[in-house]
N, C-alpha and C. Protein backbone atom coordinates (compact mmCIF):
# COMPACT_ATOMS: atom_id res chain seq x y z
N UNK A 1 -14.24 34.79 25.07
CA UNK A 1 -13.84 34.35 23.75
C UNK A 1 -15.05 33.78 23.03
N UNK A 2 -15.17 33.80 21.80
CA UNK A 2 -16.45 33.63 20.83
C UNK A 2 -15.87 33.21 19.51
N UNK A 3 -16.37 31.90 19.20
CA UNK A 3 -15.92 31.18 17.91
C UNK A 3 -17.01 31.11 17.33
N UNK A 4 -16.82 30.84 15.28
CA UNK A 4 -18.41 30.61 14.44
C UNK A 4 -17.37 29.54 14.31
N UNK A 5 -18.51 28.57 13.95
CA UNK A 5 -18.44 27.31 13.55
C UNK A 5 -19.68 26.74 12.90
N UNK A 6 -19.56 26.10 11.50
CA UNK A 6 -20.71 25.29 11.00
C UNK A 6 -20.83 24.17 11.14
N UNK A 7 -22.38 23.51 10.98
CA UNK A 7 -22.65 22.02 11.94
C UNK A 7 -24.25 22.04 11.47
N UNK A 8 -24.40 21.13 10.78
CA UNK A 8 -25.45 20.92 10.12
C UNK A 8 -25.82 22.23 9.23
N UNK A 9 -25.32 22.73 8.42
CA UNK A 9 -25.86 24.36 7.75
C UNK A 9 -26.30 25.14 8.74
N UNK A 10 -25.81 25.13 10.13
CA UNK A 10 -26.13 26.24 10.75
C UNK A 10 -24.81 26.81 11.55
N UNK A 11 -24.70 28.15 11.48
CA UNK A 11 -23.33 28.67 12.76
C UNK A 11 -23.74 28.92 13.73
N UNK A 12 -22.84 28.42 14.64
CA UNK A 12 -23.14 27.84 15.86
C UNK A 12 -21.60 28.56 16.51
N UNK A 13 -22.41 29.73 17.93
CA UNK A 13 -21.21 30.34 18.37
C UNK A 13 -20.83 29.94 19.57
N UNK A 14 -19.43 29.40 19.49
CA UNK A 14 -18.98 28.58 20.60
C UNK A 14 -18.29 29.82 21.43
N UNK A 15 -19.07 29.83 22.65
CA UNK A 15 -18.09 30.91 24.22
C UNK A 15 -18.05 30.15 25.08
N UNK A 16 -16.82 30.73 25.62
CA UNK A 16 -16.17 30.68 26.83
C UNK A 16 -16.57 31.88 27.65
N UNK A 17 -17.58 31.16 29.33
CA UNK A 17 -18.00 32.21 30.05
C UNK A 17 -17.84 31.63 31.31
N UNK A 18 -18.20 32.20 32.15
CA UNK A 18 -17.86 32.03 33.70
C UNK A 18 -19.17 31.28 34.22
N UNK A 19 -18.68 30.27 34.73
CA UNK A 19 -19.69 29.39 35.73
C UNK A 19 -21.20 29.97 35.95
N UNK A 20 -20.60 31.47 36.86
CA UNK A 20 -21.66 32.10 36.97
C UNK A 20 -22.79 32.71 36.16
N UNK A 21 -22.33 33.09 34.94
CA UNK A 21 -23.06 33.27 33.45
C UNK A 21 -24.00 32.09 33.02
N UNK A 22 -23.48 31.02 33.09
CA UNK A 22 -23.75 29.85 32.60
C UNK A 22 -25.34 29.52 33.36
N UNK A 23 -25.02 29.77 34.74
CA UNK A 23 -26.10 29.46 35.56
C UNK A 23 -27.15 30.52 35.55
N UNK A 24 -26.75 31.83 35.47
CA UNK A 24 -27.41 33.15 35.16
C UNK A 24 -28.63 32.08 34.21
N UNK A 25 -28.12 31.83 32.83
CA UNK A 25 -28.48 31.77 32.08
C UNK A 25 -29.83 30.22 31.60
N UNK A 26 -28.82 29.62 32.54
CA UNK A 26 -30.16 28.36 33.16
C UNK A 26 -31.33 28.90 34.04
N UNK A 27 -30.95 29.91 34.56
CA UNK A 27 -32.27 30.15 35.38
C UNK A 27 -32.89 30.82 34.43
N UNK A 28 -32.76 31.49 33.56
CA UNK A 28 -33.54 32.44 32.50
C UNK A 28 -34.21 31.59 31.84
N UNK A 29 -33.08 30.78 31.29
CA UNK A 29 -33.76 29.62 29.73
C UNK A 29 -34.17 28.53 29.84
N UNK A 30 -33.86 27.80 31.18
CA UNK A 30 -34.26 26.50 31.42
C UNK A 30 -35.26 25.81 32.47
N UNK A 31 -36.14 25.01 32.18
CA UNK A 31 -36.78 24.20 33.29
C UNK A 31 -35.48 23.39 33.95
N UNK A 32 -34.88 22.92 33.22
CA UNK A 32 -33.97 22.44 34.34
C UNK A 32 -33.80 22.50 35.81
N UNK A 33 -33.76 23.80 35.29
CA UNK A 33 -32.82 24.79 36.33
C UNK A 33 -33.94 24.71 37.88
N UNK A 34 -35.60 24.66 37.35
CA UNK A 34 -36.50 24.25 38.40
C UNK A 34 -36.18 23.38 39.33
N UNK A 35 -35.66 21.98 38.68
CA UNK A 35 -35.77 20.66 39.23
C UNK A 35 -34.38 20.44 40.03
N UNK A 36 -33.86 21.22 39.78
CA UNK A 36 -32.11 21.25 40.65
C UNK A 36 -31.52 22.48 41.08
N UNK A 37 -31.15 22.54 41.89
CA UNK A 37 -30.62 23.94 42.42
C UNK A 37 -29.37 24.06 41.65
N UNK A 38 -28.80 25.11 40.72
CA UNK A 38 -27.85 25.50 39.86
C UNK A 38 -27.05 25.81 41.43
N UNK A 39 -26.62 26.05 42.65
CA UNK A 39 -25.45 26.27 43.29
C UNK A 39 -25.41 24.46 44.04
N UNK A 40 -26.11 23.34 43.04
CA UNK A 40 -25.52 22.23 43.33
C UNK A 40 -24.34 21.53 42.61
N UNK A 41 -25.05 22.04 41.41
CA UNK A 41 -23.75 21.51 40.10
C UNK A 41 -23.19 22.69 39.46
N UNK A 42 -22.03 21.68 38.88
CA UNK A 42 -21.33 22.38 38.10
C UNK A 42 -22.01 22.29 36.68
N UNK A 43 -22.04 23.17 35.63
CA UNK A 43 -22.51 23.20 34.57
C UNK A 43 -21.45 23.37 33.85
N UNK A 44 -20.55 22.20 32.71
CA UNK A 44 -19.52 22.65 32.09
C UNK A 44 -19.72 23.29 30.82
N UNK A 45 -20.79 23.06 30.54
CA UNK A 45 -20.86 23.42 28.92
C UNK A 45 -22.50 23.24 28.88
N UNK A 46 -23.42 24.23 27.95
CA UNK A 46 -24.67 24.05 27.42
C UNK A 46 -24.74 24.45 25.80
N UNK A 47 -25.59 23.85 25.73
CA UNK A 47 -26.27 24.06 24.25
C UNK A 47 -27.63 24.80 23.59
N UNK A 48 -27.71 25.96 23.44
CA UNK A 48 -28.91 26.55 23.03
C UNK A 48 -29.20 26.41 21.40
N UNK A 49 -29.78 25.17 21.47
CA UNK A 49 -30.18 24.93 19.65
C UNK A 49 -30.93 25.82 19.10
N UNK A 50 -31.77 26.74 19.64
CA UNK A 50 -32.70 27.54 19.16
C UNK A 50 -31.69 29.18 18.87
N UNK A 51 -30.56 29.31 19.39
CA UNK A 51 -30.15 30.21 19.22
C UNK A 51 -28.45 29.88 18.57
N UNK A 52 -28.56 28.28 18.37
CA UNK A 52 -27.35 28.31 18.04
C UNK A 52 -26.23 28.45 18.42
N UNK A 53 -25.80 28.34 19.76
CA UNK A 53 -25.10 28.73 20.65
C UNK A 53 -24.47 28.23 22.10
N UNK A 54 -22.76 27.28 22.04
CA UNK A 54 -22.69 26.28 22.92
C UNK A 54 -22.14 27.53 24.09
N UNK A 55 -22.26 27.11 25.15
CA UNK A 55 -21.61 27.89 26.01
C UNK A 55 -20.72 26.46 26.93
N UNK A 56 -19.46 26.91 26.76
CA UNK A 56 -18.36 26.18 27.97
C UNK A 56 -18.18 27.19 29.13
N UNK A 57 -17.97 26.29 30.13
CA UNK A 57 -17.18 27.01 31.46
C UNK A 57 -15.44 27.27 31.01
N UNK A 58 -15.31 28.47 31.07
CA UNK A 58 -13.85 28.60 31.13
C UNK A 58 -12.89 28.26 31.94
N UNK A 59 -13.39 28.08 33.16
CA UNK A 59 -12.27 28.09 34.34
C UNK A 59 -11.86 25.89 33.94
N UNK A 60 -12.99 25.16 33.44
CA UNK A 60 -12.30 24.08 33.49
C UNK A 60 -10.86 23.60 32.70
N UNK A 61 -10.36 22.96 32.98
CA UNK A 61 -9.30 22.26 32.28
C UNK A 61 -8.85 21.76 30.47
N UNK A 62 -7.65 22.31 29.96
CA UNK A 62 -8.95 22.24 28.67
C UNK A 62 -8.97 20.65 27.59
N UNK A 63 -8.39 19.68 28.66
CA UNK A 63 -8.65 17.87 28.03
C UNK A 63 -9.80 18.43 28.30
N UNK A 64 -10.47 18.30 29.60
CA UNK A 64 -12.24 18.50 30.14
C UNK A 64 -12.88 19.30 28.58
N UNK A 65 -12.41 20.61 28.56
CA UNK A 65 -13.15 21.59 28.33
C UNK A 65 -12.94 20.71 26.19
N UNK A 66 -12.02 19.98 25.91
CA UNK A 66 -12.20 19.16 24.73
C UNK A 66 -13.81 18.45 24.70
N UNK A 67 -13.42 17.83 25.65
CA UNK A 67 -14.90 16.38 25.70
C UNK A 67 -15.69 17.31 26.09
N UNK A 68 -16.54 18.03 27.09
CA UNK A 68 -17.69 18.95 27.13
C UNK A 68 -17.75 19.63 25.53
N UNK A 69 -17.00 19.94 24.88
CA UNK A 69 -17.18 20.78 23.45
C UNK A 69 -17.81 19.87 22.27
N UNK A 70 -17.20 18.29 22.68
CA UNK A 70 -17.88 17.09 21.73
C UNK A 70 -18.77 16.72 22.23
N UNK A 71 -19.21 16.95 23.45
CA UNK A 71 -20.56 16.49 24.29
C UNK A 71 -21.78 17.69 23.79
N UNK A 72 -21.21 18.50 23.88
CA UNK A 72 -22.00 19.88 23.31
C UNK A 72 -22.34 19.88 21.61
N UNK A 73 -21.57 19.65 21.28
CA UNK A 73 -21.81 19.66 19.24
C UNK A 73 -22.45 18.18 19.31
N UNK A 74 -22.25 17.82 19.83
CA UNK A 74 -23.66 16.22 19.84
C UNK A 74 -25.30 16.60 19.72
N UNK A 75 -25.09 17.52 20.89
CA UNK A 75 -26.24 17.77 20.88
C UNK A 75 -26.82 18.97 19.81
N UNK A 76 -25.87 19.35 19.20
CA UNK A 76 -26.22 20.38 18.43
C UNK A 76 -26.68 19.60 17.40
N UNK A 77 -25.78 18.44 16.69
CA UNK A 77 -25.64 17.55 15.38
C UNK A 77 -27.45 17.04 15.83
N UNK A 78 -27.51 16.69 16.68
CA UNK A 78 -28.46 15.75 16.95
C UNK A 78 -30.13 16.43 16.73
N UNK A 79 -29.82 17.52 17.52
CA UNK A 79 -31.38 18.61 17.57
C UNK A 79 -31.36 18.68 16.18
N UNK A 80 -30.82 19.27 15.05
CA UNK A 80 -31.02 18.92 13.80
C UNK A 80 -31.83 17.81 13.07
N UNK A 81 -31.86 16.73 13.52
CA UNK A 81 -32.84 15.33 13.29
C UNK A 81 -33.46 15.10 13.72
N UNK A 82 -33.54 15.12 15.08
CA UNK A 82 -34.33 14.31 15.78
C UNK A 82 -35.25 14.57 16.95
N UNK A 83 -36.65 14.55 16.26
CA UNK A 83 -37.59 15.16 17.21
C UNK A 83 -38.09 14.16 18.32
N UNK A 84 -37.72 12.76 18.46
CA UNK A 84 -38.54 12.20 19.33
C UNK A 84 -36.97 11.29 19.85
N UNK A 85 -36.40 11.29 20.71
CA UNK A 85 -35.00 11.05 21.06
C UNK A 85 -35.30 9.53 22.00
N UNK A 86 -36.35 9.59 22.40
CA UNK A 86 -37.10 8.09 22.99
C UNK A 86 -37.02 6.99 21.84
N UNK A 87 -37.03 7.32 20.85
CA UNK A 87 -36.96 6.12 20.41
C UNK A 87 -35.70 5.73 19.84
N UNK A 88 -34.38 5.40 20.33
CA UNK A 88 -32.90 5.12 19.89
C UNK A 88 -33.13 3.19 19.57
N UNK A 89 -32.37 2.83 19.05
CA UNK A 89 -31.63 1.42 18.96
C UNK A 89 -30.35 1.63 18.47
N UNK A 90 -29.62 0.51 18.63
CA UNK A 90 -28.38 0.34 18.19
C UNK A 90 -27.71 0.98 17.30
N UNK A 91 -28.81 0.12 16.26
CA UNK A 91 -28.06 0.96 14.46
C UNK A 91 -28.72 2.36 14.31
N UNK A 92 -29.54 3.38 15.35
CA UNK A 92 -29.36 4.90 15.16
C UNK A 92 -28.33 5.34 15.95
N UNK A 93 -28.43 4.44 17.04
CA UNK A 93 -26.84 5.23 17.79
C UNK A 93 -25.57 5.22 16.72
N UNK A 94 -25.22 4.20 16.06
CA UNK A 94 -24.20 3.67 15.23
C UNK A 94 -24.23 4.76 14.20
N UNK A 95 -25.45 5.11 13.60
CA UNK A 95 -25.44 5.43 12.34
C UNK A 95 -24.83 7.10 12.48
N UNK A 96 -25.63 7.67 13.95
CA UNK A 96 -25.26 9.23 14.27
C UNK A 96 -23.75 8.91 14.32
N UNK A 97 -23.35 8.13 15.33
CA UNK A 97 -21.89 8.63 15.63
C UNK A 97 -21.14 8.25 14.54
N UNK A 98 -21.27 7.53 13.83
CA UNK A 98 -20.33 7.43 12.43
C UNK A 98 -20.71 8.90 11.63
N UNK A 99 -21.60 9.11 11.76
CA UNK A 99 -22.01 10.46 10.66
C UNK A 99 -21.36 11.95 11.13
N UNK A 100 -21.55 11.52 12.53
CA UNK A 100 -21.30 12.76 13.16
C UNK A 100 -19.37 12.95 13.35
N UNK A 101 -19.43 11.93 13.40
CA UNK A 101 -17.76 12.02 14.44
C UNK A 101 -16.45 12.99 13.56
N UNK A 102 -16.66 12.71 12.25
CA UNK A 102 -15.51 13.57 11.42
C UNK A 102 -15.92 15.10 11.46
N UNK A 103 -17.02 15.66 11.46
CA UNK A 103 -17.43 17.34 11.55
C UNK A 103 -17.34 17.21 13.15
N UNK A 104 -17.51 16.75 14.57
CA UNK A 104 -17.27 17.16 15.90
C UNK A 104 -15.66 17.38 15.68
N UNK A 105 -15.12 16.21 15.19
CA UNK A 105 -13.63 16.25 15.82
C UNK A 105 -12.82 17.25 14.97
N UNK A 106 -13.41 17.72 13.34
CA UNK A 106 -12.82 18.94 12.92
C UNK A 106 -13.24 20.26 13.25
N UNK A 107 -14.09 20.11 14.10
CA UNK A 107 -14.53 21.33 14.67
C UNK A 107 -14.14 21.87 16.21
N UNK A 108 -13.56 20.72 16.99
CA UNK A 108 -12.73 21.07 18.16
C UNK A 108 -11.30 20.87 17.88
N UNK A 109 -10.95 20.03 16.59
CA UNK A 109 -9.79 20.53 16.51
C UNK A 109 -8.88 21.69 16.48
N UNK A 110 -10.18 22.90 15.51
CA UNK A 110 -9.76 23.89 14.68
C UNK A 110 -10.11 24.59 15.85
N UNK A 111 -11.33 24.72 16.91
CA UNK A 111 -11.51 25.45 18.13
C UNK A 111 -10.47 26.03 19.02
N UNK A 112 -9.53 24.36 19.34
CA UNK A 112 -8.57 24.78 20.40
C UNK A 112 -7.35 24.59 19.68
N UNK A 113 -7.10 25.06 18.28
CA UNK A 113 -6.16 25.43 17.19
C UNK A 113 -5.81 27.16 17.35
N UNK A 114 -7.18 27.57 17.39
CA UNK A 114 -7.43 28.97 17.01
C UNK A 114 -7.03 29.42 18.73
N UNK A 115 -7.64 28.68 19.62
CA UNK A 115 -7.27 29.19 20.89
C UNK A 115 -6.07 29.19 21.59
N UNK A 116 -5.19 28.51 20.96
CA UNK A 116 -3.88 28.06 21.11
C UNK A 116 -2.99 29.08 20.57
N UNK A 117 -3.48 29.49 19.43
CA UNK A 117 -3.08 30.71 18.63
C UNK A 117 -3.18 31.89 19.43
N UNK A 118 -4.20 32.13 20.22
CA UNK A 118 -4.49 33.42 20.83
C UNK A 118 -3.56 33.91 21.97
């Protein structure tokens, strides 16, 4: 399954893929993937800002697969601003999640609206 969704002036295509895809895809795109063996964790959800593109695990649960989708458009909202992420305080944490929180939560609303539909 493959959703568009906008989030900061950019569409951003939300799939649903198999565990195994997911990890396929860390070993291709990520250093991560160096520093930890991908058959240790589970990977529920990633974010490719450069391509615009969240990927969830399908097989999880879908309360889970809600919060991984707002954990995921965080980071999407966020790569948009902010090039040096070391430097947070209070009132930037405050200021993102007030800014951010009404476009995440209408955007997984309408997600598992449309999927509900299907």
């Amino acid at each position: 399954m493959s959703k568009l969704y906008k989030i900061n002036n950019l569409t951003y295509e939300i799939r649903e893929v198999s565990q195994e895809y997911i990890r396929e895809l860390l070993e291709t795109y990520s250093k991560r993937n160096m520093e930890e063996s991908p058959t240790k964790s589970r990977y529920m959800g990633i974010t490719f800002s450069d391509m615009c593109v969240i990927y969830l695990d399908e097989e999880i649960p879908t309360d889970k697969k809600r919060k991984v989708l707002m954990h995921e458009l965080m980071h999407a909202y966020l790569d948009c601003f902010l090039t040096n992420i070391d430097n947070f305080n209070q009132e930037a944490v405050c200021d993102i999640s007030s800014n951010s929180h009404d476009i995440i939560h209408k955007i997984v609303e309408d997600y598992f609206e449309v999927v509900k539909d299907e």
